[in-house]
Protein backbone atom coordinates (compact mmCIF):
# COMPACT_ATOMS: atom_id res chain seq x y z
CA UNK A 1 8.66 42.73 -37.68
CA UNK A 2 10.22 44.87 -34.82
CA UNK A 3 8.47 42.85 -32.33
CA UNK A 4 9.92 39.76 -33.51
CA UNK A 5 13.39 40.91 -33.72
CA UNK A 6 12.88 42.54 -30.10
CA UNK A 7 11.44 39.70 -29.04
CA UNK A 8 14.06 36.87 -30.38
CA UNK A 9 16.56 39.38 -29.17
CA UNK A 10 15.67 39.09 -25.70
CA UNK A 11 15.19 35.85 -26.09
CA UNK A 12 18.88 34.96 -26.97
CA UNK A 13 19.72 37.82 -24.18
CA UNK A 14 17.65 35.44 -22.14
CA UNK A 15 19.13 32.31 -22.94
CA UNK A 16 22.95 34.01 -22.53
CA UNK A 17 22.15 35.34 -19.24
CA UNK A 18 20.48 31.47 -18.98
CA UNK A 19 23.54 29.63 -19.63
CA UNK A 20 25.84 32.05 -17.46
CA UNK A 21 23.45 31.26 -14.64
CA UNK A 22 24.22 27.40 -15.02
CA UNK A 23 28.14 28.22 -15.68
CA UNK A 24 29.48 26.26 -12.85
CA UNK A 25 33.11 27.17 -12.52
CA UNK A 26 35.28 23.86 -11.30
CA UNK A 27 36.69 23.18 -8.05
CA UNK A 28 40.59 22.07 -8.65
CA UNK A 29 42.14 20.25 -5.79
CA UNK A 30 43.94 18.04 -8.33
CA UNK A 31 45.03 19.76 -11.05
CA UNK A 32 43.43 18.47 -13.98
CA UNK A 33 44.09 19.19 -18.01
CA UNK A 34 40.92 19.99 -20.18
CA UNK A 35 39.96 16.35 -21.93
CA UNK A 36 41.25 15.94 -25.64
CA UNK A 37 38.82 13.09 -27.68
CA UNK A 38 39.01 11.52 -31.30
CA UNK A 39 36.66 12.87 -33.68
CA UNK A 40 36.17 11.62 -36.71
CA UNK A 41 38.75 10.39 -39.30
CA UNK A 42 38.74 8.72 -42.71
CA UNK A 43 40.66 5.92 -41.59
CA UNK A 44 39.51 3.14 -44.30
CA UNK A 45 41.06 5.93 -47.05
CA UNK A 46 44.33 6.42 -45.62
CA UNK A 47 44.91 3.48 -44.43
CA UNK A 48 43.43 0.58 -46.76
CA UNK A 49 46.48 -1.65 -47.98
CA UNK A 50 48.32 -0.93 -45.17
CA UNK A 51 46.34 -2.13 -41.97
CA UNK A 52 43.83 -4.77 -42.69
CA UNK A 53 39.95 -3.55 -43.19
CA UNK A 54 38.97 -5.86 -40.24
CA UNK A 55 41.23 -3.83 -37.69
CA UNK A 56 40.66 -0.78 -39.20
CA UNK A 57 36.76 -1.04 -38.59
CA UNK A 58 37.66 -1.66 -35.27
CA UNK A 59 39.57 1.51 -34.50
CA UNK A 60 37.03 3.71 -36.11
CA UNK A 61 34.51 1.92 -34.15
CA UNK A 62 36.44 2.69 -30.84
CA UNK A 63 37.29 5.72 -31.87
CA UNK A 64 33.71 6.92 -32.38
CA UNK A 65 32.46 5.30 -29.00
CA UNK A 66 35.35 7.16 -27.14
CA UNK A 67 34.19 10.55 -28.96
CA UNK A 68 30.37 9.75 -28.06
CA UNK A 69 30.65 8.57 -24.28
CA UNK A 70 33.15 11.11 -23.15
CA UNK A 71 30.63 13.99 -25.00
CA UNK A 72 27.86 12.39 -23.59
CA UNK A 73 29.18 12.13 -20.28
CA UNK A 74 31.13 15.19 -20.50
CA UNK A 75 34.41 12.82 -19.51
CA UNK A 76 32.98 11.23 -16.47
CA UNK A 77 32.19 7.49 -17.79
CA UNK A 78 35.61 7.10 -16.59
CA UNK A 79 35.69 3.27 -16.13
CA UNK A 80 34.08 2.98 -19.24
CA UNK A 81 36.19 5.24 -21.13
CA UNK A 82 39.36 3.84 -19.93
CA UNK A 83 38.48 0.28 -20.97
CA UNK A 84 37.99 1.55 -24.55
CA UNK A 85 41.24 3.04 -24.48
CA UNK A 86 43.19 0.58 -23.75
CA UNK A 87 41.63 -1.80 -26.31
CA UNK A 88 42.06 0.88 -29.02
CA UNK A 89 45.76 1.48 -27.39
CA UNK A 90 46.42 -2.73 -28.08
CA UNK A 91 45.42 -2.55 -31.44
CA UNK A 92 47.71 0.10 -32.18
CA UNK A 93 50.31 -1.64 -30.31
CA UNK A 94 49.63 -4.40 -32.68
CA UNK A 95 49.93 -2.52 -35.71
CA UNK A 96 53.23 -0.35 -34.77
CA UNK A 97 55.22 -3.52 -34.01
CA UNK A 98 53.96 -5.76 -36.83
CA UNK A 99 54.85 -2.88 -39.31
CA UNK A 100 58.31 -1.14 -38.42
CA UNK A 101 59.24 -1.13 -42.00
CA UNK A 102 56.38 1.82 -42.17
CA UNK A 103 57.64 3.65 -39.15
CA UNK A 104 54.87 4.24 -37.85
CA UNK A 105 53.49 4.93 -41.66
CA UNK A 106 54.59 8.56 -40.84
CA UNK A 107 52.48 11.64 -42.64
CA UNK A 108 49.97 9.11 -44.10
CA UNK A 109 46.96 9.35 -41.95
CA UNK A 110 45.80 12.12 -39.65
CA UNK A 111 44.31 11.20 -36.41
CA UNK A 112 41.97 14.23 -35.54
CA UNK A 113 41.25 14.97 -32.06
CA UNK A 114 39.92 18.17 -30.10
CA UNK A 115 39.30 19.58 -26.74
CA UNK A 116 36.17 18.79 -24.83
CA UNK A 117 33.85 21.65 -24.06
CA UNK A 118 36.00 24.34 -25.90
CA UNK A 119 34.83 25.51 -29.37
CA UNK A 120 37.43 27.91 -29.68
CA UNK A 121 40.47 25.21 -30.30
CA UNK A 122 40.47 24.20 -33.49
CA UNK A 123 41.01 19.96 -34.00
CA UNK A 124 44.69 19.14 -33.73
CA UNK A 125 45.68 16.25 -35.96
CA UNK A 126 48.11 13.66 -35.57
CA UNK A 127 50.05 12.27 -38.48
CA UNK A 128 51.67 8.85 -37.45
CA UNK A 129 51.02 6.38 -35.53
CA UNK A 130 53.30 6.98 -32.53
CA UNK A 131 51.67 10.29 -32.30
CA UNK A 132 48.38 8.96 -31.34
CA UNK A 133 49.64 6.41 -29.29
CA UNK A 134 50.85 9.51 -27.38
CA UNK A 135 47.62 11.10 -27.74
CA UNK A 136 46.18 7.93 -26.28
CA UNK A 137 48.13 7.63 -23.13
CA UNK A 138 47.94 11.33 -22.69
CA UNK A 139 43.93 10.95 -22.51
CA UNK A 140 44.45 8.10 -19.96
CA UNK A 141 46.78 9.88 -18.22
CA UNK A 142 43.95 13.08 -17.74
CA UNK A 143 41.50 10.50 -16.92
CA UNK A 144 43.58 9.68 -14.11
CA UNK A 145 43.51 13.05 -12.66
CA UNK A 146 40.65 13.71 -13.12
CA UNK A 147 39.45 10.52 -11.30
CA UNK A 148 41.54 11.39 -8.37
CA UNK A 149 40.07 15.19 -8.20
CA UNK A 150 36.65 13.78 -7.77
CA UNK A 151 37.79 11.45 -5.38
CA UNK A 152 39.00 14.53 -3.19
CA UNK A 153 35.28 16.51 -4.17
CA UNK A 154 32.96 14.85 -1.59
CA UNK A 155 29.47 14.50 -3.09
CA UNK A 156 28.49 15.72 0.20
CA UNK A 157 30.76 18.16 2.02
CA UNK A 158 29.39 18.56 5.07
CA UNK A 159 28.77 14.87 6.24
CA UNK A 160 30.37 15.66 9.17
CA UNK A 161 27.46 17.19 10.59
CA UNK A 162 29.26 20.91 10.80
CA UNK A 163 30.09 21.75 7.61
CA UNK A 164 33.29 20.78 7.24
CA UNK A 165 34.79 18.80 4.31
CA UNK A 166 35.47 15.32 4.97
CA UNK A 167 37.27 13.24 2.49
CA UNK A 168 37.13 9.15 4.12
CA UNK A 169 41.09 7.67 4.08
CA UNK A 170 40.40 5.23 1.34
CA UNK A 171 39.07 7.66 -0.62
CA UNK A 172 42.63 9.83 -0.13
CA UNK A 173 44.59 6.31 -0.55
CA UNK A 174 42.91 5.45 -3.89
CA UNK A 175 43.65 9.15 -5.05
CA UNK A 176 47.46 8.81 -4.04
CA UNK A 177 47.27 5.30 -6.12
CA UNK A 178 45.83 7.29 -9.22
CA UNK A 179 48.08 10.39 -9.10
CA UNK A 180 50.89 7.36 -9.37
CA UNK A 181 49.53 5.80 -11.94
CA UNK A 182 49.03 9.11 -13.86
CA UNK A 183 52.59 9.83 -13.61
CA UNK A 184 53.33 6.54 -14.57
CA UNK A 185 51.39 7.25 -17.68
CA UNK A 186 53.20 10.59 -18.46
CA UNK A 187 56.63 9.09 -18.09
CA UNK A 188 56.09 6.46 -20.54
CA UNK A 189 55.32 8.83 -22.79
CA UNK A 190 58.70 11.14 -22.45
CA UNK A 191 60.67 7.82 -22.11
CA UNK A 192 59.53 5.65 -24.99
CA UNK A 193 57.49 8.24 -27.11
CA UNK A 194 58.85 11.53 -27.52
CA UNK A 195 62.45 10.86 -26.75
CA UNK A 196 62.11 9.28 -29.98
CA UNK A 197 60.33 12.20 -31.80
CA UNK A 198 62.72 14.86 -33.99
CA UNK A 199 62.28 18.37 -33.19
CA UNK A 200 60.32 19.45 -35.50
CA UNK A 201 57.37 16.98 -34.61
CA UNK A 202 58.12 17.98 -30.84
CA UNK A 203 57.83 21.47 -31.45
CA UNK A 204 54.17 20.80 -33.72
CA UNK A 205 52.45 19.22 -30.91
CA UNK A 206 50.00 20.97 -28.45
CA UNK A 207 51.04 22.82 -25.49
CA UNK A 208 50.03 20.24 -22.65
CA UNK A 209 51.96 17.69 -24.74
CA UNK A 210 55.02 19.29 -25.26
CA UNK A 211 57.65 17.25 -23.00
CA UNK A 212 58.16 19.98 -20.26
CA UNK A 213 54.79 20.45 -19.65
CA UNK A 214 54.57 16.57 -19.55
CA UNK A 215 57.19 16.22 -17.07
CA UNK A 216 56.06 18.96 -14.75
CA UNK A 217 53.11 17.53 -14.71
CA UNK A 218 54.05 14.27 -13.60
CA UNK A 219 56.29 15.24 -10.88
CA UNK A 220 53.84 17.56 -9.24
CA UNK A 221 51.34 14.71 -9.61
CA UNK A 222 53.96 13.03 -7.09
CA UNK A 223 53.92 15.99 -5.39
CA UNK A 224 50.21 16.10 -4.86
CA UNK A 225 50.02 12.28 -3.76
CA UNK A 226 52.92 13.17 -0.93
CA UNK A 227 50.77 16.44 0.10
CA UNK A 228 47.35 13.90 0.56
CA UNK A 229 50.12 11.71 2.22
CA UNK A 230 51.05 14.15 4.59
CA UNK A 231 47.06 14.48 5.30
CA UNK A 232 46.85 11.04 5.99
CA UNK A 233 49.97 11.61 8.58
CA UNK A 234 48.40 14.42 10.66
CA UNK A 235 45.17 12.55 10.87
CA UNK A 236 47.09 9.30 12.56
CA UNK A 237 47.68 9.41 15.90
CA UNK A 238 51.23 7.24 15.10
CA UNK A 239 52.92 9.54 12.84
CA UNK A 240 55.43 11.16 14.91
CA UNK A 241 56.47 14.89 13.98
CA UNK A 242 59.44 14.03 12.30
CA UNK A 243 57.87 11.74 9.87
CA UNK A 244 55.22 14.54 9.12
CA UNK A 245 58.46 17.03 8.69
CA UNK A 246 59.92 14.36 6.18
CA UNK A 247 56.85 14.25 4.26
CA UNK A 248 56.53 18.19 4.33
CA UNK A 249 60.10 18.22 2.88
CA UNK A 250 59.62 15.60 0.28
CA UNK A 251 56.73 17.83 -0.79
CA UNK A 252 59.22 20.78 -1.31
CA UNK A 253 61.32 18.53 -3.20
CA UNK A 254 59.29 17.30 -5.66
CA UNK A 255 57.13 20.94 -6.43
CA UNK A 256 60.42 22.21 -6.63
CA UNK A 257 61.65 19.92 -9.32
CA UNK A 258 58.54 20.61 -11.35
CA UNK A 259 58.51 24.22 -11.70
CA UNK A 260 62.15 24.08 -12.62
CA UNK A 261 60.37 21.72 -15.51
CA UNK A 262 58.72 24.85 -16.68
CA UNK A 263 60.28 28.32 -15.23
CA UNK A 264 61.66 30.07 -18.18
CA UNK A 265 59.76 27.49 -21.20
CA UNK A 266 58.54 29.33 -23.92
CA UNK A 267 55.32 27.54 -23.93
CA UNK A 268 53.92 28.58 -20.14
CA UNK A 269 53.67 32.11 -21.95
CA UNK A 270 49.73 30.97 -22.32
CA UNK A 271 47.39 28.62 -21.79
CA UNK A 272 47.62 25.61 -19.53
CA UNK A 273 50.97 25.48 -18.99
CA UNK A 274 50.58 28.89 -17.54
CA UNK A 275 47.98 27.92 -15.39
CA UNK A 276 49.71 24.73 -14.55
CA UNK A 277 53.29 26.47 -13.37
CA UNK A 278 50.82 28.88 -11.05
CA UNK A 279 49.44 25.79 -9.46
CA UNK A 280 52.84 24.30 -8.56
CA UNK A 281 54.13 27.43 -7.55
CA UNK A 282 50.94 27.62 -5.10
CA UNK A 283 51.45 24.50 -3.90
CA UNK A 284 55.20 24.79 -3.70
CA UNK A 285 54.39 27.44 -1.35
CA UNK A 286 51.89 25.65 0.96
CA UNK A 287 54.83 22.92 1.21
CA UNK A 288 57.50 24.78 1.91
CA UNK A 289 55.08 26.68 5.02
CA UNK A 290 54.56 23.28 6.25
CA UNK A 291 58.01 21.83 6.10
CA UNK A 292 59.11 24.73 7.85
CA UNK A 293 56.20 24.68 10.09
CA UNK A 294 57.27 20.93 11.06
CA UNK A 295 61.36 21.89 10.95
CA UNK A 296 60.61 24.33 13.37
CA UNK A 297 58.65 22.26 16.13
CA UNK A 298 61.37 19.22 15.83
CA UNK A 299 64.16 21.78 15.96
CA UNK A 300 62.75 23.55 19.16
CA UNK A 301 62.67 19.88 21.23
CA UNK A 302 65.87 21.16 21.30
CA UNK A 303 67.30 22.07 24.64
CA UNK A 304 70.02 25.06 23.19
CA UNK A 305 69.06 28.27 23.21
CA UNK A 306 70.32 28.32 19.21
CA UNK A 307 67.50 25.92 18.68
CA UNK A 308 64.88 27.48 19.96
CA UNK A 309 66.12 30.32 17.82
CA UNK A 310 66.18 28.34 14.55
CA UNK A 311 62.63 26.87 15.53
CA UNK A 312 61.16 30.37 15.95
CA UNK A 313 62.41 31.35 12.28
CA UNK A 314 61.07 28.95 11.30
CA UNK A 315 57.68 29.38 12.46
CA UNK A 316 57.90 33.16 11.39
CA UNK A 317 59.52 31.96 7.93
CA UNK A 318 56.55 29.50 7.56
CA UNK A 319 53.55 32.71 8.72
CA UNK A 320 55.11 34.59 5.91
CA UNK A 321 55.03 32.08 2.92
CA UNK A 322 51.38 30.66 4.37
CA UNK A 323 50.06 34.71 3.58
CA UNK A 324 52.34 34.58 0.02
CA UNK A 325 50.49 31.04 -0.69
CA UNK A 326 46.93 32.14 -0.44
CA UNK A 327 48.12 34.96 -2.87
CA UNK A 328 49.65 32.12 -5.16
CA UNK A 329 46.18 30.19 -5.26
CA UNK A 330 44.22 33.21 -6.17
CA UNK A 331 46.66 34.17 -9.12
CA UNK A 332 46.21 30.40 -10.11
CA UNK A 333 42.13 30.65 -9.64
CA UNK A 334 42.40 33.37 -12.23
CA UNK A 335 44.24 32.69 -14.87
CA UNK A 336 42.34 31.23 -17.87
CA UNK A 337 40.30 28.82 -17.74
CA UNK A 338 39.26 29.70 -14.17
CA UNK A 339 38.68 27.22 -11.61
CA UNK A 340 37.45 27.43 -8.06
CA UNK A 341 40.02 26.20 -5.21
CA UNK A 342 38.82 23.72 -2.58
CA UNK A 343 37.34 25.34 0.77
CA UNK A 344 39.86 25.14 3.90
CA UNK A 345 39.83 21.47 5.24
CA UNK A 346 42.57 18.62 5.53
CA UNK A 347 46.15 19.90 5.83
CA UNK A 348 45.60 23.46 5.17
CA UNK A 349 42.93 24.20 7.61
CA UNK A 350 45.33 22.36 10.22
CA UNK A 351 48.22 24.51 9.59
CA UNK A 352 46.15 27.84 8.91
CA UNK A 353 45.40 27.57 12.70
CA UNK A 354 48.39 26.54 14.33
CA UNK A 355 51.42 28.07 11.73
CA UNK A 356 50.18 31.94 12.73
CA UNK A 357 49.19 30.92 16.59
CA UNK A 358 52.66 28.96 17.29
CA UNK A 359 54.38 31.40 15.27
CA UNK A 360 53.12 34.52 18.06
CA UNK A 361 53.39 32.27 21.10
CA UNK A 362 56.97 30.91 20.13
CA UNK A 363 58.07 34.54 19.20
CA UNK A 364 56.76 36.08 22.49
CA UNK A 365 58.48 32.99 24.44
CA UNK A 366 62.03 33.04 22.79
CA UNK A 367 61.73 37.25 21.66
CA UNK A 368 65.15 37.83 24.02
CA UNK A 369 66.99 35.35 22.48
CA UNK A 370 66.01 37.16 18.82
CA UNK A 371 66.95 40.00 20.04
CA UNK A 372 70.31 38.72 21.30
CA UNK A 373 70.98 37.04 17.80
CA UNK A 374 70.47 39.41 14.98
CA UNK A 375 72.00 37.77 12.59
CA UNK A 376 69.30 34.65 12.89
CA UNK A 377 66.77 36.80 11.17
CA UNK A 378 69.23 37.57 8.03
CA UNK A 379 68.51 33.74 6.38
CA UNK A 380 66.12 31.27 6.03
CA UNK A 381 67.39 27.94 8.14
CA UNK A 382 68.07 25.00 5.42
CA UNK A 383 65.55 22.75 5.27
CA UNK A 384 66.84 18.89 5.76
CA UNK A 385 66.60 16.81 2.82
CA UNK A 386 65.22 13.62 2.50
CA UNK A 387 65.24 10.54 -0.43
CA UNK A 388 61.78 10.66 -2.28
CA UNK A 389 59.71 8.64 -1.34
CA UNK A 390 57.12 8.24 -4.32
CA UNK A 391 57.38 7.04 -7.46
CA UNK A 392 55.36 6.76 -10.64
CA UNK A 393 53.91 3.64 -11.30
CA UNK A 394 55.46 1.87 -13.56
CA UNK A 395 53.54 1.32 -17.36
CA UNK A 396 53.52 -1.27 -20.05
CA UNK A 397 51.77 -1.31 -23.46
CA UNK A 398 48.94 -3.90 -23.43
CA UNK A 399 49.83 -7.18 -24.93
CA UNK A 400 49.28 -7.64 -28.84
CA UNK A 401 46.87 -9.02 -30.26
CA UNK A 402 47.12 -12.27 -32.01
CA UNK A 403 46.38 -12.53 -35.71
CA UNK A 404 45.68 -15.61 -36.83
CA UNK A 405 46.26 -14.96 -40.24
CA UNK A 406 49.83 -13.11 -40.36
CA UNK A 407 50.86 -15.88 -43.07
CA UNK A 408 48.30 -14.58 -45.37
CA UNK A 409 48.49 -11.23 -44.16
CA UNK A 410 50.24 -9.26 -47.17
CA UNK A 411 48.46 -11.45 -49.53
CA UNK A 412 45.20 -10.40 -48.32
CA UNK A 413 45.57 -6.63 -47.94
CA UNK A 414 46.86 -6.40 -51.51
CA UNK A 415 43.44 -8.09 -52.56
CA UNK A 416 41.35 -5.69 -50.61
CA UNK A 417 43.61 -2.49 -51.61
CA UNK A 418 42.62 -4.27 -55.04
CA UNK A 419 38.95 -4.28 -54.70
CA UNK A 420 38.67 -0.83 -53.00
CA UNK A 421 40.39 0.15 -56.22
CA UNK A 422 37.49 -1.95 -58.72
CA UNK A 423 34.98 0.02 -56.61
């Protein structure tokens, strides 16, 4: 008997030590939310008299086959899942606008949902129907992300022959196009769901839907598509140093604009808004050294002594935030749940090598005039500023569906609320 309790000890010792072996801890270049699915709900009860039985097998049927492909998939049937979503978002379309007089048959049902992967959360449940259209989007809106993260993960990272990452420009353009359509996806929902919502369903929903977290996310979204943008620009041979500056600047903007989203929110006290306001700070960072970066080598084409001046603050300013930016992405890595960042490659490996080298040369070149003009070293130069460029794609609810029998339609739900009372 003391074997066998040694023995399936060690073996669930074994299988722990197992399963952290095969713990593979993500790689974030987009940030991404965890996945929330549907799970199970006794639609037909709540909702029988109300929504006919026809479309009400039809959203527990999609419902269910959202729930089993993303768990069997583990959320990466993406093309798959989307399509089911947006049939399941039409029929709820359908039903909200055919039925205003129920406003949205608020506290009737409960739409129960939960987070993929993490048995800790509890199911969160959503009690009209506006609410799960907003739980709907919100999905597509992660799937989104998540489909332009693995478009930035190369299967194969070292298919240039020397180990360095490669990531093809289609590949980056069709990740821009997604991190816009995202955002798209998120606005709708501040615009035309929650800015509807009281307070006191606002302040019951989860923390990655609450409507800062929302709109954080979708203006750094905009701000990651203009950082693979500026990617793009180094690569091309055209793109002239004052367009990459714009870009770099634009990137400032728009990370600046989200973290003022969340900076001093209740809710980024925990949990992924916590993790998400370390990411845009990190990435606010790695802007901000490359707009400065750029500023200063447009500035110092300059033939003034004051700009050469300005241009080698700049390069020293841009040094100094590049070190405070690799501390930004470790204290991101960390917090909860942890996630791997992306090896050096693209934008950052380019201006890892040449922000610290021009930064030395310029400083050793134009040291006398430093020297000569104290004062230049008290403040930062202003960056310029620049119109955004980017903007979230615009969204529409899918078109409703057509019911052929809407003259019959209140007739023939009062016969079936009838005969699911008989039985």
């Amino acid at each position: 008997m003391g074997c066998a309790t040694s023995t399936s000890s060690d073996a669930v010792l074994g299988n722990k030590n197992e399963n952290k072996k095969k713990r593979i801890i993500p790689e974030s270049v987009v940030f991404v939310l965890q996945l929330r699915v549907p799970v199970h709900s006794d639609l037909h009860r709540q909702l029988k008299g109300v929504v006919p039985k026809t479309t009400i097998d039809r959203l527990t049927c999609l419902r269910n086959q959202i729930q089993l492909v993303a768990e069997g998939t583990g959320g990466s049937a993406i093309s798959e899942l989307r399509k089911a979503l947006e049939e399941y978002l039409s029929i709820l379309t359908s039903i909200i606008k055919k039925s205003p007089e129920n406003d949205g048959m608020k506290e009737c049902v409960e739409f129960k949902w939960k987070t993929l992967g993490d048995s800790r959360r509890g199911e969160t449940c959503f009690t009209n129907l506006p609410m799960e259209m907003l739980a709907v989007i919100h999905m597509m809106a992660t799937l989104a992300l998540t489909e332009a993260n693995s478009l930035m993960i190369p299967k194969d990272s070292s298919v240039s022959g020397i180990g360095v990452r490669v990531v093809s420009t289609d590949r980056r353009r069709d990740a821009v196009d997604l991190l816009l359509k995202a955002s798209g996806y998120l606005e709708f929902c501040i615009r035309e769901i929650l800015a509807h919502f009281p307070y006191d369903i606002k302040s019951k929903l989860p923390d990655d839907m609450q409507e800062s977290v929302i709109q954080a996310l979708s203006i750094q979204a905009l701000g990651q598509g203009t950082e693979i943008q500026l990617g793009l620009a180094i690569d091309s041979q055209k793109a002239t140093l004052s367009v990459k500056r714009r870009i770099a600047c634009e990137q400032v903007i728009y990370f600046s604009q989200a973290y003022h989203c969340l900076s001093g929110c209740e809710v980024v006290k925990h949990g992924c808004a916590k993790k998400l306001l370390r990411f845009i700070y990190w990435k606010f960072l790695e802007a901000k050294a490359a707009a400065y970066y750029y500023h200063g080598l447009v500035t110092d084409k300059g033939n003034e002594p004051a700009c050469h001046v300005t241009a080698v603050c700049c390069f020293l300013a841009a040094a100094e935030i590049l070190r405070e930016s690799k501390k930004a992405c470790l204290s991101f890595c960390l917090a909860p749940c942890v996630t791997r960042a992306p090896p050096m490659w693209g934008v950052m490996k380019h201006l890892n090598q040449k922000i610290p080298e021009v930064a030395y040369r310029k400083s050793q070149t134009y040291g006398y005039l430093l020297e000569e003009d104290e004062k230049a070293m008290q403040c930062l130069p202003e960056l310029p500023d620049f119109q955004l460029s980017l903007r979230p794609d615009e969204f529409e609810l899918p078109e409703m569906e057509t019911d052929s029998s809407k003259g019959n339609n209140q007739t023939h739900l009062l016969k079936e609320h009838l005969n699911d009372d008989d039985n």
